[in-house]
Protein backbone atom coordinates (compact mmCIF):
# COMPACT_ATOMS: atom_id res chain seq x y z
CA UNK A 1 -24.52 12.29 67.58
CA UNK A 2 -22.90 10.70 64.59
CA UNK A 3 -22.73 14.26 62.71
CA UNK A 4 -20.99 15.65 66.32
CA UNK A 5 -18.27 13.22 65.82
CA UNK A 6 -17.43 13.44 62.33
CA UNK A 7 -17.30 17.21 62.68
CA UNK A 8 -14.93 17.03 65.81
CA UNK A 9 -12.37 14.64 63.81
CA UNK A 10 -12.36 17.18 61.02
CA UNK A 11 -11.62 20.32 63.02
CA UNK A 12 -9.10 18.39 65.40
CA UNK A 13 -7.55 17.70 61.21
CA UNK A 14 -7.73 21.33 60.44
CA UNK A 15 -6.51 22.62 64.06
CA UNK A 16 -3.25 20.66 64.02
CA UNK A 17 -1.67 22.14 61.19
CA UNK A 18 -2.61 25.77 63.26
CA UNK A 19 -0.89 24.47 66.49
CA UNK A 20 1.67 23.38 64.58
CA UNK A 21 2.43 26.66 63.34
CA UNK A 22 1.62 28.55 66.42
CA UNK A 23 4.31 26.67 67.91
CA UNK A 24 7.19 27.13 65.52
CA UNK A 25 6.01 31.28 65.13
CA UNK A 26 6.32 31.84 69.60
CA UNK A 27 8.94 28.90 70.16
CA UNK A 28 11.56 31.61 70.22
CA UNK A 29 9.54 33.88 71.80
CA UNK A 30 6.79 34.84 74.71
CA UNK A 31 5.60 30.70 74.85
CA UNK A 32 9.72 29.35 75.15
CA UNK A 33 10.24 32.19 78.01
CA UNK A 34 7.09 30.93 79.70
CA UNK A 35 8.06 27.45 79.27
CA UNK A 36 11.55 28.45 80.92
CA UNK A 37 10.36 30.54 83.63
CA UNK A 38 7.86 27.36 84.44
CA UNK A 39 4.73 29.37 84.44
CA UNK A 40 2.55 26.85 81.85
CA UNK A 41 1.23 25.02 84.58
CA UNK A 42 1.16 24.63 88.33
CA UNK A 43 1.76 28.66 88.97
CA UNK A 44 -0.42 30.80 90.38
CA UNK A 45 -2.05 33.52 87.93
CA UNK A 46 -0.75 36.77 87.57
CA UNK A 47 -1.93 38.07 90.86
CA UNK A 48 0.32 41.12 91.95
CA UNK A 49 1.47 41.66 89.13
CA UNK A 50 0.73 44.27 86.31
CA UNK A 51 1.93 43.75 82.74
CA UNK A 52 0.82 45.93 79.31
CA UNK A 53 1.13 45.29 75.76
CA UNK A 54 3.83 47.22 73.19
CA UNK A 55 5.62 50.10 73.87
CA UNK A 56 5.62 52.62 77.16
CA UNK A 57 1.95 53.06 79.22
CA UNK A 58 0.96 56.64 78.73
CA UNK A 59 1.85 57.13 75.06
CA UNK A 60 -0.85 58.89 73.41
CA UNK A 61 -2.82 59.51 76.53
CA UNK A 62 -5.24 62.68 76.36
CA UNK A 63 -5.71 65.96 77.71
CA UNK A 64 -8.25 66.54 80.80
CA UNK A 65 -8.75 68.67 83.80
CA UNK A 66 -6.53 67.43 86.92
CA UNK A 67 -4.25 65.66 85.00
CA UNK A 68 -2.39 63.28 87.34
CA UNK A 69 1.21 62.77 87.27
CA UNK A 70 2.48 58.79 87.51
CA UNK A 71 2.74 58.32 91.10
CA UNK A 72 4.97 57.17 93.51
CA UNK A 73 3.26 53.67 93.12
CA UNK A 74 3.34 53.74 89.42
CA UNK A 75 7.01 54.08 88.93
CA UNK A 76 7.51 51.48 91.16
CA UNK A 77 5.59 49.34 89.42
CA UNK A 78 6.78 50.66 85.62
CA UNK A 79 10.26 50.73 86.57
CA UNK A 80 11.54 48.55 89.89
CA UNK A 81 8.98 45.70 89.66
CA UNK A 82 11.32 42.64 88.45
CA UNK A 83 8.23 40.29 88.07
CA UNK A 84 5.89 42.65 86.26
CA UNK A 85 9.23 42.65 83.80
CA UNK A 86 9.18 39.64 83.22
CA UNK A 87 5.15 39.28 82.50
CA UNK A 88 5.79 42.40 79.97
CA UNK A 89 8.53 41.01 78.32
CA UNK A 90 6.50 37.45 78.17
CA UNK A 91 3.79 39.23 76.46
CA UNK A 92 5.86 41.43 74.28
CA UNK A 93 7.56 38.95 72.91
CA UNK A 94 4.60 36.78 72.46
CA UNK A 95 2.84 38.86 70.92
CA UNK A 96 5.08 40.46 68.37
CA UNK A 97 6.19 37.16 67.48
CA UNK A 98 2.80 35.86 66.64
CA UNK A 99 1.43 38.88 65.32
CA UNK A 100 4.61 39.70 62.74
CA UNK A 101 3.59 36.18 61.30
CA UNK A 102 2.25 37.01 57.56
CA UNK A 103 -0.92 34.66 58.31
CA UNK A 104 -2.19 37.27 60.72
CA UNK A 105 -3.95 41.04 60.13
CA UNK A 106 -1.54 43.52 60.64
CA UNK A 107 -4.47 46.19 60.46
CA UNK A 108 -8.49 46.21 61.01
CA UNK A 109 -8.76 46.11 57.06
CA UNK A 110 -6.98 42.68 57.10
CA UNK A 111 -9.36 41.10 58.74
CA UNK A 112 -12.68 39.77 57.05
CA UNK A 113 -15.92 41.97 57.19
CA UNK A 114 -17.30 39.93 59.86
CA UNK A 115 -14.20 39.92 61.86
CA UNK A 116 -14.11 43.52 61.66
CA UNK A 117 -17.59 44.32 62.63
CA UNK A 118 -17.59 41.94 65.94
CA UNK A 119 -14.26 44.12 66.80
CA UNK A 120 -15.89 47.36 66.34
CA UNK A 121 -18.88 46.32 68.08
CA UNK A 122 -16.67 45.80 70.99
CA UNK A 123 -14.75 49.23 71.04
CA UNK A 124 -15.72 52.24 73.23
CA UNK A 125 -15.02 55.25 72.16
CA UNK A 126 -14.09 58.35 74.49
CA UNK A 127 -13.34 61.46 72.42
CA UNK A 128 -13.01 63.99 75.08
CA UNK A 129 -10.42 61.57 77.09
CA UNK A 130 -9.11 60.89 73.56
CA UNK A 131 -9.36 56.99 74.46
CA UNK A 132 -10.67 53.38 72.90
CA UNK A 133 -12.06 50.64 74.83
CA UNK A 134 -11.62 47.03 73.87
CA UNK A 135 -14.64 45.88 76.19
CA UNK A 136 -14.44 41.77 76.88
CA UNK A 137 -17.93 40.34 78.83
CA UNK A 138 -16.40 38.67 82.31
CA UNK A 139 -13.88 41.25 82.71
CA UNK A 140 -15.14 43.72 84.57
CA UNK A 141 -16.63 45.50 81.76
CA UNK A 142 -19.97 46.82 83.14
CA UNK A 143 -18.11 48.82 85.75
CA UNK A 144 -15.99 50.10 82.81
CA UNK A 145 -18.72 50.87 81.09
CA UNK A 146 -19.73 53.19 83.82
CA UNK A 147 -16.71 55.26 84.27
CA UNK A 148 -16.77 55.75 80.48
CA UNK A 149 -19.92 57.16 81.31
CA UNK A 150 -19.11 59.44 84.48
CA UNK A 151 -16.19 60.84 81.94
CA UNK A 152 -18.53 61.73 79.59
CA UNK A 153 -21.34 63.71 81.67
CA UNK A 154 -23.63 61.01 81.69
CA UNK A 155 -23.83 59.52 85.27
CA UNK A 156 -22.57 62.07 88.37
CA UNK A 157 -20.01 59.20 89.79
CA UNK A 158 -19.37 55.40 89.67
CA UNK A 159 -21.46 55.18 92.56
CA UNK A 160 -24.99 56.10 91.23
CA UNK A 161 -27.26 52.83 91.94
CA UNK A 162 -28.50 52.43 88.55
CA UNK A 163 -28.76 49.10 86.20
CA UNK A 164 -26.30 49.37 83.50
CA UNK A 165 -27.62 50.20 79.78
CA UNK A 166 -24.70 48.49 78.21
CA UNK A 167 -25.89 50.55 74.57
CA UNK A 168 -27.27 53.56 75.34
CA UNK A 169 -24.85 56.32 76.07
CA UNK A 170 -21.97 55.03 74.72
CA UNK A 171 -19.97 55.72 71.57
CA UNK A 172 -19.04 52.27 69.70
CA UNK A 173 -15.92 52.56 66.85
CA UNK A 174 -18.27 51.35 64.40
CA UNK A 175 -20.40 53.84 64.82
CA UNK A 176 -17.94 56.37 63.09
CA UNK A 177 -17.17 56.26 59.10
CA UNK A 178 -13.85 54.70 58.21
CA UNK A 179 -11.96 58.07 57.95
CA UNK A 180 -12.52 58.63 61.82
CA UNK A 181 -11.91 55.14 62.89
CA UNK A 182 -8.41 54.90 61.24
CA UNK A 183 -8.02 58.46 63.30
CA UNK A 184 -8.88 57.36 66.54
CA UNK A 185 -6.77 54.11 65.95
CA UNK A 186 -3.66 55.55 65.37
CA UNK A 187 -4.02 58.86 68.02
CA UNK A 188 -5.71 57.43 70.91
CA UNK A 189 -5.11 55.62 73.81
CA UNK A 190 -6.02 51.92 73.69
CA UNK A 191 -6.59 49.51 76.49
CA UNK A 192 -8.29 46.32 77.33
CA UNK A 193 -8.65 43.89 80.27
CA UNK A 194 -7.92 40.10 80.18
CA UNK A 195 -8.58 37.31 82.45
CA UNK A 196 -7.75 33.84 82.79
CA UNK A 197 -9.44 32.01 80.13
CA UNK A 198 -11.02 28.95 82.38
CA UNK A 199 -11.85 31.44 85.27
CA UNK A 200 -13.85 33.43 82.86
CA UNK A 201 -15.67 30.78 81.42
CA UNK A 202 -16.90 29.32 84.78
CA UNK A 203 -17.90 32.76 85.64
CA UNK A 204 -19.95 33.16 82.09
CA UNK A 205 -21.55 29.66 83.21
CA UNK A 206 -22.38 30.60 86.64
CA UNK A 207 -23.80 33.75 86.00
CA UNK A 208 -25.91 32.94 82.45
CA UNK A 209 -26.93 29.32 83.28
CA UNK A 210 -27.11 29.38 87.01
CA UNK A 211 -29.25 33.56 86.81
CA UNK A 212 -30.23 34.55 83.69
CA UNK A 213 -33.43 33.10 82.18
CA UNK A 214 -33.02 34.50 79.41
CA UNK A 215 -29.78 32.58 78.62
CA UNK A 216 -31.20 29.51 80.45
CA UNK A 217 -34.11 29.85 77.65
CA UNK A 218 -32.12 30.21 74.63
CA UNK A 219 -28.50 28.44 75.53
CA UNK A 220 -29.33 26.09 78.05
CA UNK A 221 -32.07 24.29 76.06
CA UNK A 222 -30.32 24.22 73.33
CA UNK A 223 -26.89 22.52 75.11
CA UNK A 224 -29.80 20.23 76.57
CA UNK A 225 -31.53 18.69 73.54
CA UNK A 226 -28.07 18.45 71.70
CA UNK A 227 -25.84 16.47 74.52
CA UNK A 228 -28.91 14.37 76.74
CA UNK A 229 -30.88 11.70 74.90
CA UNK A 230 -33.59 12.68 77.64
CA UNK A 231 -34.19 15.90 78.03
CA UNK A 232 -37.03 15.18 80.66
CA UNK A 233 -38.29 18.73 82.57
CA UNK A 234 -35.06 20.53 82.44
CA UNK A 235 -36.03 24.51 81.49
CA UNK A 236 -31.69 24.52 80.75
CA UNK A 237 -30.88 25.81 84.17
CA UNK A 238 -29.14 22.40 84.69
CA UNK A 239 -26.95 23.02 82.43
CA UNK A 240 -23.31 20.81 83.89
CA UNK A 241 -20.15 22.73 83.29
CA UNK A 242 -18.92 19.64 81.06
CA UNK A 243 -21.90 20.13 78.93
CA UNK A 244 -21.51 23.82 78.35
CA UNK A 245 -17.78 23.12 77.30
CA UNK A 246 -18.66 20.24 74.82
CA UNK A 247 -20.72 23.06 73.33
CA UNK A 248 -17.91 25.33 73.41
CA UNK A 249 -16.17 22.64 71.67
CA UNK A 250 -18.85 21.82 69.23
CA UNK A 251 -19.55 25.94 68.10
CA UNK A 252 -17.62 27.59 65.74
CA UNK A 253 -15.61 30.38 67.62
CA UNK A 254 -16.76 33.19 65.59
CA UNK A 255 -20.14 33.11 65.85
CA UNK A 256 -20.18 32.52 69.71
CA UNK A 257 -21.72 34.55 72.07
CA UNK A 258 -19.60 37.21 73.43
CA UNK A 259 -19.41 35.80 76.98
CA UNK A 260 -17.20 32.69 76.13
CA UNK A 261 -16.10 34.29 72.69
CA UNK A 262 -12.33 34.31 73.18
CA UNK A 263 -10.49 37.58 73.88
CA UNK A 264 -8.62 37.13 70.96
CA UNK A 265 -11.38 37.11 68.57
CA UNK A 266 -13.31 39.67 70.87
CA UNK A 267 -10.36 42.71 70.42
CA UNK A 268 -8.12 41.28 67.47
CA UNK A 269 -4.56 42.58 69.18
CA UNK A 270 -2.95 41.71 65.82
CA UNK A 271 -4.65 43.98 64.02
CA UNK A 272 -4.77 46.65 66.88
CA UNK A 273 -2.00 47.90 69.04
CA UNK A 274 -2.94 48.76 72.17
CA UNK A 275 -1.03 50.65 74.41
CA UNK A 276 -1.94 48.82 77.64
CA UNK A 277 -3.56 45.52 78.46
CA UNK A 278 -4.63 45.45 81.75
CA UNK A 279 -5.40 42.13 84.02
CA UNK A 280 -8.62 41.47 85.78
CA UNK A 281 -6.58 39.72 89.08
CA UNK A 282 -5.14 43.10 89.92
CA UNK A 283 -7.93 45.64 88.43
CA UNK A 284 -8.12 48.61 90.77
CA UNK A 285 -4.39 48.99 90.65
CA UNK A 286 -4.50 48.48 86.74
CA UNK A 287 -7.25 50.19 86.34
CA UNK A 288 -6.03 53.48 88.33
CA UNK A 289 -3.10 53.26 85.56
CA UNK A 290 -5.38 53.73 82.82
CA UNK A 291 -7.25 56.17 84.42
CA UNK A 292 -4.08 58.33 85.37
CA UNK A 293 -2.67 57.39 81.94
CA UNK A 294 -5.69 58.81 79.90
CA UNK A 295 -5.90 62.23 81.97
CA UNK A 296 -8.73 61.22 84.05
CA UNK A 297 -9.88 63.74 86.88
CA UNK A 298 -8.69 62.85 90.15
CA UNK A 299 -11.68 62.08 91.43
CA UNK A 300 -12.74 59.36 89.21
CA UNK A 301 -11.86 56.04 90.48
CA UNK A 302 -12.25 52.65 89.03
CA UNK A 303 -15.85 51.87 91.27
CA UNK A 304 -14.97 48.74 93.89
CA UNK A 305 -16.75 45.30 93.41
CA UNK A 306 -19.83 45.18 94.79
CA UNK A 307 -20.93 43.54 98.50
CA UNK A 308 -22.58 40.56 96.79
CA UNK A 309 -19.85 39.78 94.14
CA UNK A 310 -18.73 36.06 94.46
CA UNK A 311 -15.49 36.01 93.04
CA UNK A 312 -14.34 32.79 91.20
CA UNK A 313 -12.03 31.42 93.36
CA UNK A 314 -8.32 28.79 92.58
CA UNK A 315 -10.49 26.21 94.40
CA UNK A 316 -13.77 26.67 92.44
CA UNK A 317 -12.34 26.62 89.65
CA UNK A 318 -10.01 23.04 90.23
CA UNK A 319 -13.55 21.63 91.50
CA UNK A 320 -15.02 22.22 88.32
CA UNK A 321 -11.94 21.57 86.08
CA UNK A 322 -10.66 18.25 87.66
CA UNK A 323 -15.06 16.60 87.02
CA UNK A 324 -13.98 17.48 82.75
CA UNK A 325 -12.93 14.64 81.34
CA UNK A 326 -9.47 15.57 80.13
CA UNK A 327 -9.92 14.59 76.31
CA UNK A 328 -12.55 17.41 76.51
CA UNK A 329 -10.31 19.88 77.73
CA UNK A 330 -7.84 19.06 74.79
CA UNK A 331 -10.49 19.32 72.28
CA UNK A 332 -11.14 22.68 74.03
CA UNK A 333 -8.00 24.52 74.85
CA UNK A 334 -6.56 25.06 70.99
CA UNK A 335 -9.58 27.47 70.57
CA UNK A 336 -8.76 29.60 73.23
CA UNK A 337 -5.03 28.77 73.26
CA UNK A 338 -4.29 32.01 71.98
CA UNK A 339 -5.57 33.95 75.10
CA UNK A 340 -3.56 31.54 77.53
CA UNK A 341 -0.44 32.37 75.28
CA UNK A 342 -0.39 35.98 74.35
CA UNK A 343 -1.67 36.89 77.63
CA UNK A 344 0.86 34.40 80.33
CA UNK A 345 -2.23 32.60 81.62
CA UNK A 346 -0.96 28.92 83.00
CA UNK A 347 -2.31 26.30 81.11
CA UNK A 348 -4.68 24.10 83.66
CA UNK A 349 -3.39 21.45 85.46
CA UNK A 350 -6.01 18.63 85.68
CA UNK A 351 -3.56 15.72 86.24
CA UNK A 352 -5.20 12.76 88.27
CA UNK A 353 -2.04 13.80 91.35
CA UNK A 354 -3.51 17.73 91.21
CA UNK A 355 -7.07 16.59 91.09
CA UNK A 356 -6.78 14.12 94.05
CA UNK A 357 -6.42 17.62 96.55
């Protein structure tokens, strides 16, 4: 446990300079309008609201049978909405600030081979719909993942009961040669779907440590022998919530597992400008815009979540937050701090007042 410590003290060394510039490169941006509008704690999260990334939705969107026109709903939402302006303009200005910042990649070449490969890995590629993918585990990706595939010929509808390959049938950006990739970057339409950080880590813990065996096997045990001095009969389905975030806290965020990998390290918007970023608490109506905005037929709908789904509800989530012992949380939250920041996601509020109800 020694090792642990010594290794937390020097990241927490190496982190602070980050912050520190992190803070100077947004304080005149996306993080001081935030601040100003009060939406860094104690605010709900972005539900009915819509937001995208730089420059208009619909720029660069491709050519398909039944084209829909924006409807009546859409330029309401793209042109009267005064709070979805003022989530754009948060995120435009957030991210343009950081990303401008000579530290970061301005392209996919910037970016270190490993870097690069994890983002391709994560791009879906849909030539006939002229469209790229930024895919992000916890974000509604296997039903993405299946319209991709309806668009393409390979499934009939959304609706076919069917367990999702999440390899087979799809076209990944790094499965193209470099000439084609820097095509598709700067020609096609490019979208990806966020959520709020802390949601979509409980969810990743839920579903992999409280279902998955497999996950249980290889994560859980090894979260169990490194953080219990008796690991007794545990087979790391026990895994507590505080444990899997000392973990988080503990791994290096590039080598995580794409689950609790953050977003920003998952689709590198720095290095790729996408036309439309999409959020998971209003995803049928954001996800209808992409689909209009990319020249999807009119039949093909974003599928609905299923009967079982358990969504991760504001109080689930305050259970969970308010048992972490806070010096946790602020050894966790500068390694995700850029997908609370670029994306207007309230910090959490785990005062002892908020806690208490």
């Amino acid at each position: 446990m020694g090792s642990l410590t010594v290794a937390r003290a020097a990241r927490r060394a190496v982190l602070l300079p980050t912050m520190l510039t992190f803070g100077v490169i947004v304080a005149s941006g996306g993080l001081l309008l935030m601040i100003q509008k009060g939406m860094l704690a104690e605010v709900d999260t972005l539900s009915g609201r819509s937001y995208g990334a730089r420059g208009p939705a619909g720029a660069g969107a491709g050519a398909g049978a039944d084209k829909a026109a924006p409807s009546t709903g859409d330029k309401w939402k793209w042109g009267e909405d005064p709070e979805y302006q003022i989530i754009q303009d948060i995120r435009n200005r957030t991210i343009q600030s950081v990303c401008k910042h000579k530290t970061m990649p301005h392209n996919i070449f910037d970016l270190t081979s490993s870097q690069r490969r994890n983002l391709l890995k994560h791009i879906l590629v849909n030539d006939k719909y002229r469209f790229l993918y930024c895919y992000v585990p916890k974000v509604a990706c296997s039903n993405w993942k299946r319209v991709i595939k309806v668009l393409s010929g390979v499934l009939d509808n959304v609706h076919v009961q069917i367990k999702m390959d999440h390899k087979n049938d799809l076209v990944f950006l790094g499965d193209l040669k470099n000439s084609e990739i820097k095509y598709r970057l700067k020609h096609y339409y490019k979208f990806l779907f966020v959520r709020d950080p802390m949601e979509r880590l409980l969810s990743a813990y839920k579903n992999k440590f409280g279902e998955i065996e497999a996950y249980q096997r290889r994560y859980g045990m090894e979260i169990v022998r490194r953080y219990r001095k008796n690991v007794g009969q545990s087979r790391g389905d026990d895994v507590t919530f505080t444990e899997f975030l000392q973990y988080l806290v503990d791994e290096d965020v590039e080598s995580m597992n794409e689950h609790w990998m953050p977003v920003y390290n998952l689709c590198q918007p720095c290095a790729v400008t996408y036309d439309y970023i999409g959020s998971y608490e209003r995803l049928q109506s954001d996800a209808h815009h992409v689909l209009r905005s990319v020249g999807a037929p009119l039949h093909v709908e974003f599928p609905p979540r299923q009967a079982w789904y358990k969504p991760i509800t504001k109080e689930t989530l305050h259970y969970y937050l308010c048992k972490v012992p806070q010096e946790l949380l602020n050894e966790l939250l500068p390694k995700y701090i850029l997908d609370f920041s670029l994306y207007a996601y309230p910090l959490p509020n785990v005062t002892s007042e908020y806690c208490r109800h």
